[in-house]
Protein backbone atom coordinates (compact mmCIF):
# COMPACT_ATOMS: atom_id res chain seq x y z
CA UNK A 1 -21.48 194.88 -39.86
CA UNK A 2 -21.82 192.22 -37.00
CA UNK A 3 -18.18 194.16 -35.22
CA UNK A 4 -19.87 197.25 -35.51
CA UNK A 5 -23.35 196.15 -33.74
CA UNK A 6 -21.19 194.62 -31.02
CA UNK A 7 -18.87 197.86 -31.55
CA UNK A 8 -20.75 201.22 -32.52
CA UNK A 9 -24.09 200.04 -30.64
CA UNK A 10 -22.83 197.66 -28.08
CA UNK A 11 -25.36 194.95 -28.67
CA UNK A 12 -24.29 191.34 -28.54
CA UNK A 13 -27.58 189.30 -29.33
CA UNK A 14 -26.72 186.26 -31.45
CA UNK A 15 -26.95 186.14 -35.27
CA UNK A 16 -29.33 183.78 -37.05
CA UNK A 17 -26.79 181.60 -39.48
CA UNK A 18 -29.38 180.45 -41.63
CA UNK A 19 -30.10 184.05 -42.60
CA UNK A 20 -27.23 184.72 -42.99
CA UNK A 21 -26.27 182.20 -45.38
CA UNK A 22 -29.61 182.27 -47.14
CA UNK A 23 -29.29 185.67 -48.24
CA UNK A 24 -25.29 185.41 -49.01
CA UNK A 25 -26.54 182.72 -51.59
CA UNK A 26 -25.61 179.87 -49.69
CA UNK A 27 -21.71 179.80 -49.73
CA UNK A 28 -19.59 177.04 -48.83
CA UNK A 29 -17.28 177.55 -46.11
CA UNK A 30 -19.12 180.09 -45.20
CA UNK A 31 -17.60 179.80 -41.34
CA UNK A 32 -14.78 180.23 -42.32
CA UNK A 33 -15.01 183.41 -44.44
CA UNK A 34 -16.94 184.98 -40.60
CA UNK A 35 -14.30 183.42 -38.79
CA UNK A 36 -13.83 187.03 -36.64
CA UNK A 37 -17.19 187.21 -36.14
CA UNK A 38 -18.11 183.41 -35.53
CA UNK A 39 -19.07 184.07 -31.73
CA UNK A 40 -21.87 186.17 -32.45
CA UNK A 41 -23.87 183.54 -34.53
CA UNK A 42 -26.02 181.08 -33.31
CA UNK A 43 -25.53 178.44 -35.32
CA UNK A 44 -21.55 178.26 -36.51
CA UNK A 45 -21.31 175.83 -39.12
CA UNK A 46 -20.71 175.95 -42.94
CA UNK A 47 -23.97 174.72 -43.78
CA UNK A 48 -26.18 176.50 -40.89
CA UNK A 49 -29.76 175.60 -42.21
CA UNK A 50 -29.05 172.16 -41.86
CA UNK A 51 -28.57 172.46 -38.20
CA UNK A 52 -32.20 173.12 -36.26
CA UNK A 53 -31.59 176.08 -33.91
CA UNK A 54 -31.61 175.85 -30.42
CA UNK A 55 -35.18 175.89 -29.32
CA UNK A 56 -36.84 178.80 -27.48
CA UNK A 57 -39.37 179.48 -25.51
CA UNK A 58 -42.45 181.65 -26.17
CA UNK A 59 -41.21 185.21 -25.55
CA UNK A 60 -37.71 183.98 -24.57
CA UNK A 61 -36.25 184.14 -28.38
CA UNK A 62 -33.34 187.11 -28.70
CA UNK A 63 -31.48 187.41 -32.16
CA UNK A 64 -31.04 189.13 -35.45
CA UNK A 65 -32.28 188.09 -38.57
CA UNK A 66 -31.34 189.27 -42.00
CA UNK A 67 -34.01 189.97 -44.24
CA UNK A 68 -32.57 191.52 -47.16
CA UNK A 69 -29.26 192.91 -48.90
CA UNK A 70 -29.38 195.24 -51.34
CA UNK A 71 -25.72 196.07 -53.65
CA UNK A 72 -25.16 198.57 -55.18
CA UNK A 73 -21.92 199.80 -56.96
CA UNK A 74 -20.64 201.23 -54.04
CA UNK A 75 -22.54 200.87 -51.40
CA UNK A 76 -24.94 197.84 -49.94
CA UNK A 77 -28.18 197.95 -47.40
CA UNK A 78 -28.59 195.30 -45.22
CA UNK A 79 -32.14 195.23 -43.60
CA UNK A 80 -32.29 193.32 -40.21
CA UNK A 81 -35.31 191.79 -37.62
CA UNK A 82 -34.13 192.34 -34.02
CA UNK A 83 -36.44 190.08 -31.89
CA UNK A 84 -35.72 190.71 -27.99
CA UNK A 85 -38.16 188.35 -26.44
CA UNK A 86 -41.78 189.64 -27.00
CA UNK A 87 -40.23 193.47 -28.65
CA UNK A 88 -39.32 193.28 -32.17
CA UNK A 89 -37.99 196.08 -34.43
CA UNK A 90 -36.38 196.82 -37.98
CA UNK A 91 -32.88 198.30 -38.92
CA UNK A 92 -31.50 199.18 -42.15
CA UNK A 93 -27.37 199.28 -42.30
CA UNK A 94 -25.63 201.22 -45.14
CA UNK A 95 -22.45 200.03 -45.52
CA UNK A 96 -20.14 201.79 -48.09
CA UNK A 97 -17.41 199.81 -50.19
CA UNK A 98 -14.16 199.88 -49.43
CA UNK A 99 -11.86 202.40 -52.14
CA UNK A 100 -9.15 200.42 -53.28
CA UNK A 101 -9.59 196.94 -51.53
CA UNK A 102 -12.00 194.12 -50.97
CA UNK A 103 -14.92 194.00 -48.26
CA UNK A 104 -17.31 197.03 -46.86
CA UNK A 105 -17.29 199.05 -44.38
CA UNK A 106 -20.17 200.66 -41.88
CA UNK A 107 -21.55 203.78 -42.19
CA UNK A 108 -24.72 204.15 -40.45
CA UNK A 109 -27.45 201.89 -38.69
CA UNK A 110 -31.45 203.13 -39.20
CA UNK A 111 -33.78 201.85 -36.76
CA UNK A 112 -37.07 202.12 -37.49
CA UNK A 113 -39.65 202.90 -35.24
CA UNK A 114 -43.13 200.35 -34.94
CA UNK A 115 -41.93 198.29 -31.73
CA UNK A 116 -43.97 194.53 -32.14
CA UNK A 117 -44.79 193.67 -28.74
CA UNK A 118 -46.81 190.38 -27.43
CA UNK A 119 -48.02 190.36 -24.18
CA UNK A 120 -46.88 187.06 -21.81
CA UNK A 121 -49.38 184.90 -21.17
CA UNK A 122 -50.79 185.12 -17.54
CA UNK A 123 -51.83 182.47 -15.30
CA UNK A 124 -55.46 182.31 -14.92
CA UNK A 125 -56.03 182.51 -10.79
């Protein structure tokens, strides 16, 4: 699902690992199994929630979070945060499994509509 953001919708932001791992149920070696997709996340070690992210400034923060995964038997929904600095939206991805081998594939990406916006903070004159 991470080729086919980069892929399909041509969007590069950086992967939160803890998420990630969280919601996978906390695998060990867990690098290793994303090894083709290791550049996209922003934290790539095996045990990402033990490593504090890079900090961020107010409004500055730009990455995907994974909030949920759903299986089925032959299909799973992954539901995702996208935060782009002070915008923030939803997306669900249905990704089929594969007939006959291992893994998923990528179907289709939902984004949902409710854009989460903050304004900056001004200087006072």
């Amino acid at each position: 699902m991470m080729i086919a953001r980069v892929g399909q919708m041509g969007d590069v932001l950086p992967w939160d690992a803890c998420s990630i791992y969280e919601k996978a149920g906390r695998p060990s070696g867990m690098a290793d199994s994303l090894r083709h997709a290791r550049q996209w996340l922003d934290r790539p070690v095996n045990d990402p929630c033990a490593q504090e992210p890079a900090p961020s400034r107010p409004g500055r923060n730009r990455i995907v979070r994974v909030d949920s995964v759903l299986l089925a038997d032959s299909v799973a929904y992954v539901h995702l945060t996208i935060v782009r600095g002070e915008w923030s939206y939803r997306e669900q991805h249905t990704l089929p499994a594969l007939r006959g081998r291992r893994g998923w594939g990528w179907r289709e990406a939902r984004v949902f509509a409710g854009l989460q916006g903050y304004p900056g903070s001004r200087a006072q004159d």
